[in-house]
Protein backbone atom coordinates (compact mmCIF):
# COMPACT_ATOMS: atom_id res chain seq x y z
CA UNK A 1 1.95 15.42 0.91
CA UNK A 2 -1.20 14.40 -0.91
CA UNK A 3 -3.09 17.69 -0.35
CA UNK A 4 0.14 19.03 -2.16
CA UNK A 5 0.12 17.20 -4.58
CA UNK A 6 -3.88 17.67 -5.54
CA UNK A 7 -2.59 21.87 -6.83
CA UNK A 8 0.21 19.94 -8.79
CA UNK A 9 -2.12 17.79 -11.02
CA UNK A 10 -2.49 18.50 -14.59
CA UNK A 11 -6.15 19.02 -16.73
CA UNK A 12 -4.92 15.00 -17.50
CA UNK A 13 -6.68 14.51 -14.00
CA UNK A 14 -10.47 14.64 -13.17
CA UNK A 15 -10.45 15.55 -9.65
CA UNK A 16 -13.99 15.35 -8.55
CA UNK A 17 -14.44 15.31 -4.19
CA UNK A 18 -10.54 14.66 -3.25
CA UNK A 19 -10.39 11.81 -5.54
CA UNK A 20 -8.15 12.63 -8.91
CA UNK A 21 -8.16 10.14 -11.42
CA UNK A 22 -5.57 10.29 -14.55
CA UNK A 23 -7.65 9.73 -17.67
CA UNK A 24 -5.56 6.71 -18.54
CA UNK A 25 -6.69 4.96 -15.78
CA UNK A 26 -8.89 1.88 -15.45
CA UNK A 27 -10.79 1.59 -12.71
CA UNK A 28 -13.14 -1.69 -13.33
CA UNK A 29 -17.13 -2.43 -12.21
CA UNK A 30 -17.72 -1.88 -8.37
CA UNK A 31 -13.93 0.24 -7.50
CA UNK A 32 -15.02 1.88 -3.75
CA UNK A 33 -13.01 5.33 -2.90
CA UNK A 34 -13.53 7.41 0.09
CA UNK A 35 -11.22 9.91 1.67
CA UNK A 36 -8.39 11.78 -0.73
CA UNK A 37 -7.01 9.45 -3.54
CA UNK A 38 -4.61 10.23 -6.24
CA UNK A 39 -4.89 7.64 -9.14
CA UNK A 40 -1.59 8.59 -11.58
CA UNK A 41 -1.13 8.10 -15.14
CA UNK A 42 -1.65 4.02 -16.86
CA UNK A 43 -2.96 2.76 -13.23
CA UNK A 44 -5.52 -0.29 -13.15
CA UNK A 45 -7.81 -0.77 -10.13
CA UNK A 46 -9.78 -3.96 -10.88
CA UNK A 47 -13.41 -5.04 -9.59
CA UNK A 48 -14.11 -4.46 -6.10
CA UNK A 49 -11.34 -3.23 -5.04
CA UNK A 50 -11.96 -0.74 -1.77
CA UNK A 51 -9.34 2.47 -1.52
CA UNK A 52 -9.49 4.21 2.10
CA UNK A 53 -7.34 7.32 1.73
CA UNK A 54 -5.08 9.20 2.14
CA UNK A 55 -3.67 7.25 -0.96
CA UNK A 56 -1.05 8.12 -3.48
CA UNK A 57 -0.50 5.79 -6.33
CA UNK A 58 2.13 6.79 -8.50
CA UNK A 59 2.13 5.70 -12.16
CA UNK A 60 1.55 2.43 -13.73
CA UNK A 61 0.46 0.94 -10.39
CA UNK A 62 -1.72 -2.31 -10.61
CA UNK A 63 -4.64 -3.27 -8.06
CA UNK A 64 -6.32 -6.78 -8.42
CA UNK A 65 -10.09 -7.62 -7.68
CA UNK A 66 -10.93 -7.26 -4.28
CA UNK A 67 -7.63 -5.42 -3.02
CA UNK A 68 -7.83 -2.95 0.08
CA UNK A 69 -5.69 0.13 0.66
CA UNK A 70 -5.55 1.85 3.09
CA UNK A 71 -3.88 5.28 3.76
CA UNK A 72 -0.87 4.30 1.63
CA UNK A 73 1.67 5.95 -0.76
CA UNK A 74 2.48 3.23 -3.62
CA UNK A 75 4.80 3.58 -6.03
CA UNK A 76 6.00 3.19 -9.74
CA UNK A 77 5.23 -0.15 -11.29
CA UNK A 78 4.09 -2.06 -8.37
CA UNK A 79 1.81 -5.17 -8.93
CA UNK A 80 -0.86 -5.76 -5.74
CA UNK A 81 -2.77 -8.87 -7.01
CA UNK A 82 -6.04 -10.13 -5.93
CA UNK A 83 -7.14 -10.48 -2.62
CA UNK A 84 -4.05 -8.46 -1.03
CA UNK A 85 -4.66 -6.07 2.36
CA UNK A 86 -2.43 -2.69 2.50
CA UNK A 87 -2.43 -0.92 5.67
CA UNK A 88 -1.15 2.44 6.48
CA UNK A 89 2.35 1.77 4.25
CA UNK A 90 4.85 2.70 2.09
CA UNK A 91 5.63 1.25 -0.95
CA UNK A 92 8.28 1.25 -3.42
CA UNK A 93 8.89 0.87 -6.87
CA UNK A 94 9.01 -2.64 -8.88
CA UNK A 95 6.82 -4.35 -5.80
CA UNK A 96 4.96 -7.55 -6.76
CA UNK A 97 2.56 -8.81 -4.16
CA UNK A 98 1.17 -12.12 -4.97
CA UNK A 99 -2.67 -13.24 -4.30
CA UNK A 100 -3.53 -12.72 -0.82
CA UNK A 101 -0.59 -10.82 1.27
CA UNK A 102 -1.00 -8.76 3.80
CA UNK A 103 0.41 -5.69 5.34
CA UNK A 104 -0.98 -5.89 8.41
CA UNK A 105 -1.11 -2.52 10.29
CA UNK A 106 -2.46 -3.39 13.60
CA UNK A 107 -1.42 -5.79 16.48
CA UNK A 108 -5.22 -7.39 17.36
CA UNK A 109 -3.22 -10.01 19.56
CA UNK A 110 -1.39 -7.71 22.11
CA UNK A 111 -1.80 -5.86 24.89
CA UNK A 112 0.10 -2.71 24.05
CA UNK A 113 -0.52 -2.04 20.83
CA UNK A 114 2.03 0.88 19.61
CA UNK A 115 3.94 -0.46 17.20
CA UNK A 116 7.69 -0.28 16.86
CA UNK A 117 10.04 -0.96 13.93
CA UNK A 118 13.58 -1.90 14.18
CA UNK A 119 15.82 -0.08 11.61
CA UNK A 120 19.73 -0.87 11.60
CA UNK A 121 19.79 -2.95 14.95
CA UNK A 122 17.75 -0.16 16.72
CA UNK A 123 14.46 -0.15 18.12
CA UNK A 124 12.27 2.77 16.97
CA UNK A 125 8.81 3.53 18.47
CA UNK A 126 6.33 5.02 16.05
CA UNK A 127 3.95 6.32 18.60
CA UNK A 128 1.68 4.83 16.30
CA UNK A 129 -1.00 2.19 16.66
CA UNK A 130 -1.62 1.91 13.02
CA UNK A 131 1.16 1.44 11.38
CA UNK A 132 2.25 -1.24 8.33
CA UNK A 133 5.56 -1.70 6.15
CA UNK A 134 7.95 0.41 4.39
CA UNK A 135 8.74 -1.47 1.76
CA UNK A 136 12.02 -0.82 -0.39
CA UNK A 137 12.43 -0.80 -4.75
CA UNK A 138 11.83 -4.02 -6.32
CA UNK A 139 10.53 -6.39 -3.66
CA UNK A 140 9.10 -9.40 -4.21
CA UNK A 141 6.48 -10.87 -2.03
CA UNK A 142 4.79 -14.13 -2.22
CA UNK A 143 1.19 -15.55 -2.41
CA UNK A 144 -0.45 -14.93 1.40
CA UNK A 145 2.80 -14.11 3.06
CA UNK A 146 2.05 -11.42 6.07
CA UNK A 147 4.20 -8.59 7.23
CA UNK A 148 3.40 -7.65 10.27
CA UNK A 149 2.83 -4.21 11.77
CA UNK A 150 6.54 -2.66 11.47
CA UNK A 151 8.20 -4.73 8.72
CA UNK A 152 10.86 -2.75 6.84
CA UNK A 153 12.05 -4.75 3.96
CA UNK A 154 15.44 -3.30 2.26
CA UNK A 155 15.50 -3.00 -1.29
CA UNK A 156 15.23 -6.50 -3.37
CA UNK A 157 14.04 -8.65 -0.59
CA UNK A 158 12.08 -11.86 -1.24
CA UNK A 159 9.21 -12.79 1.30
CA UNK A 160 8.36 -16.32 0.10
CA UNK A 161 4.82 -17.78 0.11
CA UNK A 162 3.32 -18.13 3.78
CA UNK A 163 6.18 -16.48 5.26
CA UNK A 164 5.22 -14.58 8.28
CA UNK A 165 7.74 -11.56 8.34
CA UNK A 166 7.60 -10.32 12.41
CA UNK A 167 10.63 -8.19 13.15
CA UNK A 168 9.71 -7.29 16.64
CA UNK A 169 8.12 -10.25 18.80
């Protein structure tokens, strides 16, 4: 989708080594990008932030100080804020992470470690070892809350602070 998407840019982007960066963007002092990145139109990336791609941020998209991403498609108007961890994930519109949240991608504690996501009642396996959240329009999550490896959050869901969201024990 992302190598697409790089022959659909407009002269708005400078595309420079798989990264394209809309000329309304803000990237601040010490912003580290490796791999293909899309930055869109009105995006802010501030200081120290570290972008592993594949990543597609869509426009108006806001990255605090010393956020990672991580092979990631983020949408419209979402709010990461300092200090936050995106793995491998889907994100919506309207999302507001608070200071330190995670979407953890990987299970470090278990012995299998594909990663399965429960959608509807059912039990889906992703065949995947790396694999974070899908995350649905206008979410709200709070201030070092993690989602573990899996988490699907339906549209307008509220993680509160601390919460630990883990679907599938």
């Amino acid at each position: 989708m992302i190598k697409k998407r790089f022959s659909e840019l407009s002269s708005d982007y400078r595309v420079e080594n798989n990264i394209a960066i809309h000329k309304t963007a803000t990237l601040e002092k010490g912003v580290t990008i490796k791999g293909s990145v899309i930055i869109s139109e009105n995006c802010f990336i501030g200081a120290n932030a570290y972008l592993r791609g594949p990543i597609f941020m869509a426009k108006s998209v806001k990255v605090g100080p010393g956020v990672e991403i991580k092979q990631s498609l983020i949408f419209e108007n979402t709010a990461l804020a300092h200090f936050n961890y995106i793995g491998n994930s889907v994100i919506g519109k309207n999302i507001n992470f608070e200071a330190g949240s995670i979407c953890a991608n990987h299970y470090n504690e278990r012995e299998d470690k594909t990663i399965y996501v429960k959608h509807n009642g059912v039990v889906i396996n992703t065949r995947s070892k790396k694999f974070g959240a899908l995350i649905g329009d206008n979410t709200k999550i709070g201030a070092n809350a993690v989602l573990s490896p899996g988490t699907i959050l339906a549209r307008k869901s509220t993680v509160k602070r601390l919460e630990l969201v883990e679907q599938i024990k």
